[in-house]
N, C-alpha and C. Protein backbone atom coordinates (compact mmCIF):
# COMPACT_ATOMS: atom_id res chain seq x y z
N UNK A 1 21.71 -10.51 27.91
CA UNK A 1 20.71 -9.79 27.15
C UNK A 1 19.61 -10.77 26.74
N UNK A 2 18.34 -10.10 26.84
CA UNK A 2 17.10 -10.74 26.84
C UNK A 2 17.34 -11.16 24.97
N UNK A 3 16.82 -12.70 24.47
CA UNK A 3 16.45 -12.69 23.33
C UNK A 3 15.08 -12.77 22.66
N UNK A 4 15.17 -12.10 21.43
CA UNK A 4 13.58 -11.79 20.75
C UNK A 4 13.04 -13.08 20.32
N UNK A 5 12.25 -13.70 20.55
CA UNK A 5 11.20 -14.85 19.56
C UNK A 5 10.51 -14.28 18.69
N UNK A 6 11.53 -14.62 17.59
CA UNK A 6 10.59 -14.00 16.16
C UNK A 6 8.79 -14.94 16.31
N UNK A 7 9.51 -16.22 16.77
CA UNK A 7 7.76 -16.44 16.44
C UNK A 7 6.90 -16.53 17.19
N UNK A 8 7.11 -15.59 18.41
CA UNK A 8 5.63 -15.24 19.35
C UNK A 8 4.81 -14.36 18.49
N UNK A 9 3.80 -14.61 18.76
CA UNK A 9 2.77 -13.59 18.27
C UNK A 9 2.58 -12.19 18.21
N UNK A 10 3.29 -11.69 19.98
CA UNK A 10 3.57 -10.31 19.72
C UNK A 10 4.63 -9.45 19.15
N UNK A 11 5.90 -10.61 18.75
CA UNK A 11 6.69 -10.08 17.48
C UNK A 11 6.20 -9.67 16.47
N UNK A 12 5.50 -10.54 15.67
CA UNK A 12 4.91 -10.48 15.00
C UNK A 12 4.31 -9.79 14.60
N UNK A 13 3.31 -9.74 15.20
CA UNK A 13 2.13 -8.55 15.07
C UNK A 13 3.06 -6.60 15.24
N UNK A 14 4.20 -6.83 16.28
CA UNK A 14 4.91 -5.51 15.94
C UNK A 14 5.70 -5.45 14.97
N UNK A 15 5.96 -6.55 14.35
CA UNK A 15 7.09 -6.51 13.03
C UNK A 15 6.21 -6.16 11.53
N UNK A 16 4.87 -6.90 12.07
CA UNK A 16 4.37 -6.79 10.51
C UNK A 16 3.83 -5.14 10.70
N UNK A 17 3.75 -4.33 11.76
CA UNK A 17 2.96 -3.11 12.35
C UNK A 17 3.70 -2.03 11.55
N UNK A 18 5.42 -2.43 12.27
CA UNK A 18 6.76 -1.80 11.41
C UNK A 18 6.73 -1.82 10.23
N UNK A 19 6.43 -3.17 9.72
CA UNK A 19 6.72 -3.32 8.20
C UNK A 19 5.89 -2.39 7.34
N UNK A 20 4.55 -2.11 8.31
CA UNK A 20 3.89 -2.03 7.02
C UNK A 20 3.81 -0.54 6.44
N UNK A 21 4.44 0.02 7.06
CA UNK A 21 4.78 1.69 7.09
C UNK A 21 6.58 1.85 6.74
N UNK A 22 6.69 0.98 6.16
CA UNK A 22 8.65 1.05 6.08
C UNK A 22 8.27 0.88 4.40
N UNK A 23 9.36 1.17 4.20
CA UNK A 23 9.80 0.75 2.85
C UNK A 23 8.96 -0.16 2.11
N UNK A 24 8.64 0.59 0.58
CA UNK A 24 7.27 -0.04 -0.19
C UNK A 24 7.31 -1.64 -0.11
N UNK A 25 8.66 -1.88 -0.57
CA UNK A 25 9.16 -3.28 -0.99
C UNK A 25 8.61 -4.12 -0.14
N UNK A 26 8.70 -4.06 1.69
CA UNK A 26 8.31 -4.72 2.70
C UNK A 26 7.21 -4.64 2.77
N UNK A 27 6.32 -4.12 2.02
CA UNK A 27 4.67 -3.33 2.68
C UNK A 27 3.82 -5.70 2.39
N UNK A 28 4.04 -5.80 0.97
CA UNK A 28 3.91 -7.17 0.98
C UNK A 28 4.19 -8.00 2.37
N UNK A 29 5.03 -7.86 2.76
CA UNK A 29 5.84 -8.11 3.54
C UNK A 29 4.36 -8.50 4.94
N UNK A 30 4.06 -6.98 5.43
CA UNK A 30 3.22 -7.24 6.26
C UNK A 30 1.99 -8.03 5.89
N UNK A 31 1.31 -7.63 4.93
CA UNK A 31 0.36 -8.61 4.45
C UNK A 31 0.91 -9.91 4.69
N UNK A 32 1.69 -10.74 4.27
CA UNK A 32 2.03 -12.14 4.37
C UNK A 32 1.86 -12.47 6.04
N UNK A 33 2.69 -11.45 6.58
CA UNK A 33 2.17 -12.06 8.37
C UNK A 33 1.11 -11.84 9.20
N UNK A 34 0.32 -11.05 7.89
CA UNK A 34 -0.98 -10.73 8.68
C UNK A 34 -1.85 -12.36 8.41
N UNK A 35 -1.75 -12.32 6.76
CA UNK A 35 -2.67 -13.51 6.35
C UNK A 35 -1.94 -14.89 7.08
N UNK A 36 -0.70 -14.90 7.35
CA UNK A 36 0.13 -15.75 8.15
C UNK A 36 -0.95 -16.26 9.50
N UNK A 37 -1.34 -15.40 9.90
CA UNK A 37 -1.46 -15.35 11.53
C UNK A 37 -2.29 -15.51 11.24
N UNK A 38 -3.80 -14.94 10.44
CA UNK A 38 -5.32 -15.62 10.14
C UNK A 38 -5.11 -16.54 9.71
N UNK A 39 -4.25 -17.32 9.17
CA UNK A 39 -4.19 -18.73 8.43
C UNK A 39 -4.33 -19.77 10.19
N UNK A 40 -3.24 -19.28 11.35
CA UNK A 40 -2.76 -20.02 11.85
C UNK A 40 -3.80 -19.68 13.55
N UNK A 41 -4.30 -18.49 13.49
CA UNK A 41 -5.33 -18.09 15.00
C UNK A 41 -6.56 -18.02 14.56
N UNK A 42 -7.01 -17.65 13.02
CA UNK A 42 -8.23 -17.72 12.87
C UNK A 42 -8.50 -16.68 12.53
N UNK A 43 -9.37 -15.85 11.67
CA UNK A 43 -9.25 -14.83 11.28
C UNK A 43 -10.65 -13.83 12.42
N UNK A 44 -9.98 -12.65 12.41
CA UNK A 44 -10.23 -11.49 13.57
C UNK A 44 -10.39 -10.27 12.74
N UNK A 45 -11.48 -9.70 13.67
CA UNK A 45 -11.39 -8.53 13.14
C UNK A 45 -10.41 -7.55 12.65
N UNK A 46 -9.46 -7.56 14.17
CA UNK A 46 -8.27 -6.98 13.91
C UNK A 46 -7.28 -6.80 12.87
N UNK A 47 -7.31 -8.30 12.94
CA UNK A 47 -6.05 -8.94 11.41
C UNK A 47 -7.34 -8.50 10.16
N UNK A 48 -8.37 -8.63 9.61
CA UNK A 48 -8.83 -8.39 8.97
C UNK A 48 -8.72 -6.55 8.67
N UNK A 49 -8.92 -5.83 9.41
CA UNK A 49 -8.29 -4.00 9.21
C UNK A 49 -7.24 -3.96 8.53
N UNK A 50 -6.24 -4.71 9.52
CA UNK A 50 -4.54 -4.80 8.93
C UNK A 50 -4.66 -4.55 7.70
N UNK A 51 -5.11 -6.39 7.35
CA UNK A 51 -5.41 -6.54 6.19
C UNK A 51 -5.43 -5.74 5.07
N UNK A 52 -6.70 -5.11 5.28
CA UNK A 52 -7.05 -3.89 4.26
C UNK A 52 -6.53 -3.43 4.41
N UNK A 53 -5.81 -2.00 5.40
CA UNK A 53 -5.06 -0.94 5.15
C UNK A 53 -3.96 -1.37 4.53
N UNK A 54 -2.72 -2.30 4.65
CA UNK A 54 -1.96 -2.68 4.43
C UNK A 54 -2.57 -3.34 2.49
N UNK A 55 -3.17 -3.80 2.28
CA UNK A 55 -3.59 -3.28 0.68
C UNK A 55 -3.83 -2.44 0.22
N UNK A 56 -4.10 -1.79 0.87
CA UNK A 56 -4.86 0.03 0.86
C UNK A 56 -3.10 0.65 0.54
N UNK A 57 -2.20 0.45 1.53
CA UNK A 57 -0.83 0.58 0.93
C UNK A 57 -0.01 0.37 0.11
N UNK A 58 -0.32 -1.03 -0.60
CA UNK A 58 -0.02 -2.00 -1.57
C UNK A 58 0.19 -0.71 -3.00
N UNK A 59 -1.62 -0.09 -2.88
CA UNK A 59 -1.39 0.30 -3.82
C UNK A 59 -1.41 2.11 -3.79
């Protein structure tokens, strides 16, 4: 059986995708790997949406 790399990028980006629509508690959760990944590729439009909606969830 194939194994997952939590730390490729496209984990990532589907874990924090999951997270951020799961359970309130985790919603933080995605934020951290969003700002994670602009900390570490540079910040993007993309990750910047996340961003917001996923605060937009926060509250």
């Amino acid at each position: 059986m194939n194994q997952i790399d939590e730390d490729a990028t496209l984990s990532q980006l589907a874990n924090a995708l999951v997270t951020s629509f799961g359970a309130a508690g985790k919603v933080k959760d995605a934020l951290y790997i969003y700002s994670e990944m602009a900390d570490k590729y540079g910040r993007t439009t993309d990750l910047e949406m996340h961003q917001a909606v996923v605060s937009v969830l926060i509250q």
